[in-house]
Protein backbone atom coordinates (compact mmCIF):
# COMPACT_ATOMS: atom_id res chain seq x y z
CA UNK A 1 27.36 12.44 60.51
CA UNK A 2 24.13 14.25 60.15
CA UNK A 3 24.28 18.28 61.22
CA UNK A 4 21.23 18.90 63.71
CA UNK A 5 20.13 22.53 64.33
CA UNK A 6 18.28 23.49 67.49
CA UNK A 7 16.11 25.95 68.49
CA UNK A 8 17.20 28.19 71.58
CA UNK A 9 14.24 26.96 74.04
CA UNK A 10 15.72 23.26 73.29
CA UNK A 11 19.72 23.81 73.60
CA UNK A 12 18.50 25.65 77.13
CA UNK A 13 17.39 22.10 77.69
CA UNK A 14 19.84 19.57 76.40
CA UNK A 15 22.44 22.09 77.29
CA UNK A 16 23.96 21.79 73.77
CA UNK A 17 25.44 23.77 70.92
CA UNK A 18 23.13 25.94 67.85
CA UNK A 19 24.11 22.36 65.92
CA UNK A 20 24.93 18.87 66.67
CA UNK A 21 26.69 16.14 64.71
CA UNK A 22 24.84 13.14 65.04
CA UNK A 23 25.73 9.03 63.74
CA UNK A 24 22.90 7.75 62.83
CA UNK A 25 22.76 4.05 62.31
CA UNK A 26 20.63 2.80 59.33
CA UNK A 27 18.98 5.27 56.73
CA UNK A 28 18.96 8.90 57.25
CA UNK A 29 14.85 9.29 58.48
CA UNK A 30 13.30 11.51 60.83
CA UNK A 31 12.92 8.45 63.33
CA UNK A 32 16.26 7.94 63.28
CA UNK A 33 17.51 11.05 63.62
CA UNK A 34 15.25 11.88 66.60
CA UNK A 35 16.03 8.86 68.20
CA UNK A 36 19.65 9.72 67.91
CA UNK A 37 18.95 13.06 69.35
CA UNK A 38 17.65 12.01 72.13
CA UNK A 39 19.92 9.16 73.16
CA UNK A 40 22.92 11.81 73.01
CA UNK A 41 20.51 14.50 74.96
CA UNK A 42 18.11 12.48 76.79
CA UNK A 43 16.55 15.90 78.47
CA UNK A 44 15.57 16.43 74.73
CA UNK A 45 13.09 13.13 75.24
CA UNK A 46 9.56 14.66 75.09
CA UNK A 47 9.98 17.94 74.19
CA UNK A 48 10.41 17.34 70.55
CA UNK A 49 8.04 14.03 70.41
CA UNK A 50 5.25 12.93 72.96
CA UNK A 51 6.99 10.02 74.85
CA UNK A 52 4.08 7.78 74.47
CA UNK A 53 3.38 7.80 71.14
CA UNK A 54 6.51 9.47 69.25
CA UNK A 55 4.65 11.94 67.40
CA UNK A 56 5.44 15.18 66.98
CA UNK A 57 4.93 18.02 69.17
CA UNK A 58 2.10 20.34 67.78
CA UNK A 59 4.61 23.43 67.85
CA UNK A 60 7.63 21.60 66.67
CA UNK A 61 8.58 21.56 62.93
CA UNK A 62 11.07 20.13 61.07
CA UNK A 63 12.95 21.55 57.78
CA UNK A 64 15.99 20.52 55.22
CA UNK A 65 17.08 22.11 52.11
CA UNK A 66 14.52 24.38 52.42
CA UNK A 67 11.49 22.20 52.70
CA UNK A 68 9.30 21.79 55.80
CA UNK A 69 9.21 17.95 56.15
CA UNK A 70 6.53 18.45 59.44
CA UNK A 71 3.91 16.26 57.58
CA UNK A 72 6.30 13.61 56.06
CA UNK A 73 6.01 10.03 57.48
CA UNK A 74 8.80 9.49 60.26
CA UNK A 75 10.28 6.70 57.98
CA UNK A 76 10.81 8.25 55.00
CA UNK A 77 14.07 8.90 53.38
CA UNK A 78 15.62 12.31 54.30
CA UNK A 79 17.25 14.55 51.75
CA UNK A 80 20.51 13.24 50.46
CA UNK A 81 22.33 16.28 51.40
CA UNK A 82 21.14 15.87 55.11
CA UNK A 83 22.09 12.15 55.09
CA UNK A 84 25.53 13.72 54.17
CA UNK A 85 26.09 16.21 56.16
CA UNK A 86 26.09 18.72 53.41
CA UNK A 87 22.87 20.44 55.00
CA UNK A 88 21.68 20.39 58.29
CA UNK A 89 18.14 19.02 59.63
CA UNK A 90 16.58 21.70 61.38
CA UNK A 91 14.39 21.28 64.46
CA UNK A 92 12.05 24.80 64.13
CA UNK A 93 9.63 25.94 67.08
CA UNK A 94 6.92 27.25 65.85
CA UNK A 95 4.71 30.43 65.97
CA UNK A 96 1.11 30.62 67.80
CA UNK A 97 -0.87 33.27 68.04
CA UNK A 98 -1.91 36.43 66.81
């Protein structure tokens, strides 16, 4: 099971807990995570990736064992500890402004 850790704004939304479990079928990637997210919380569709294109959200950012993984392709690996369970993948809103 992969742990999945939510921002407030988006468990208001999927009406959800701080962290999901999540099976993901295949290898442990970003694609595959999000599209596991939002098949178990389909209010989650488009908030986290445009619906057309499946690319990020410009405000959205993405973290595991302490590294932001925002600019990784969607297809690469993720950490083994994520892919375990050991650590969570953690869905970040972030900060504008000044």
């Amino acid at each position: 099971m992969i742990r999945v850790v939510l921002p407030p704004h988006l468990r208001t939304l999927a009406s959800a807990e701080r962290e999901v479990a999540l099976r993901v079928e295949g290898p442990a990637t970003q694609r595959s995570v999000l599209d596991a997210l939002e098949a178990a919380y389909p209010p989650l569709r488009g908030a986290i990736r445009d619906r057309v294109t499946r690319r990020r959200r410009p405000l959205v950012r993405f973290f595991a064992c302490a590294e932001d993984l925002s600019h990784e392709p969607p297809d690469a690996p993720l950490p083994e500890a994520v892919a375990t369970g050991a650590e969570p993948f953690l869905v970040v809103g972030a900060m504008a402004g000044g």
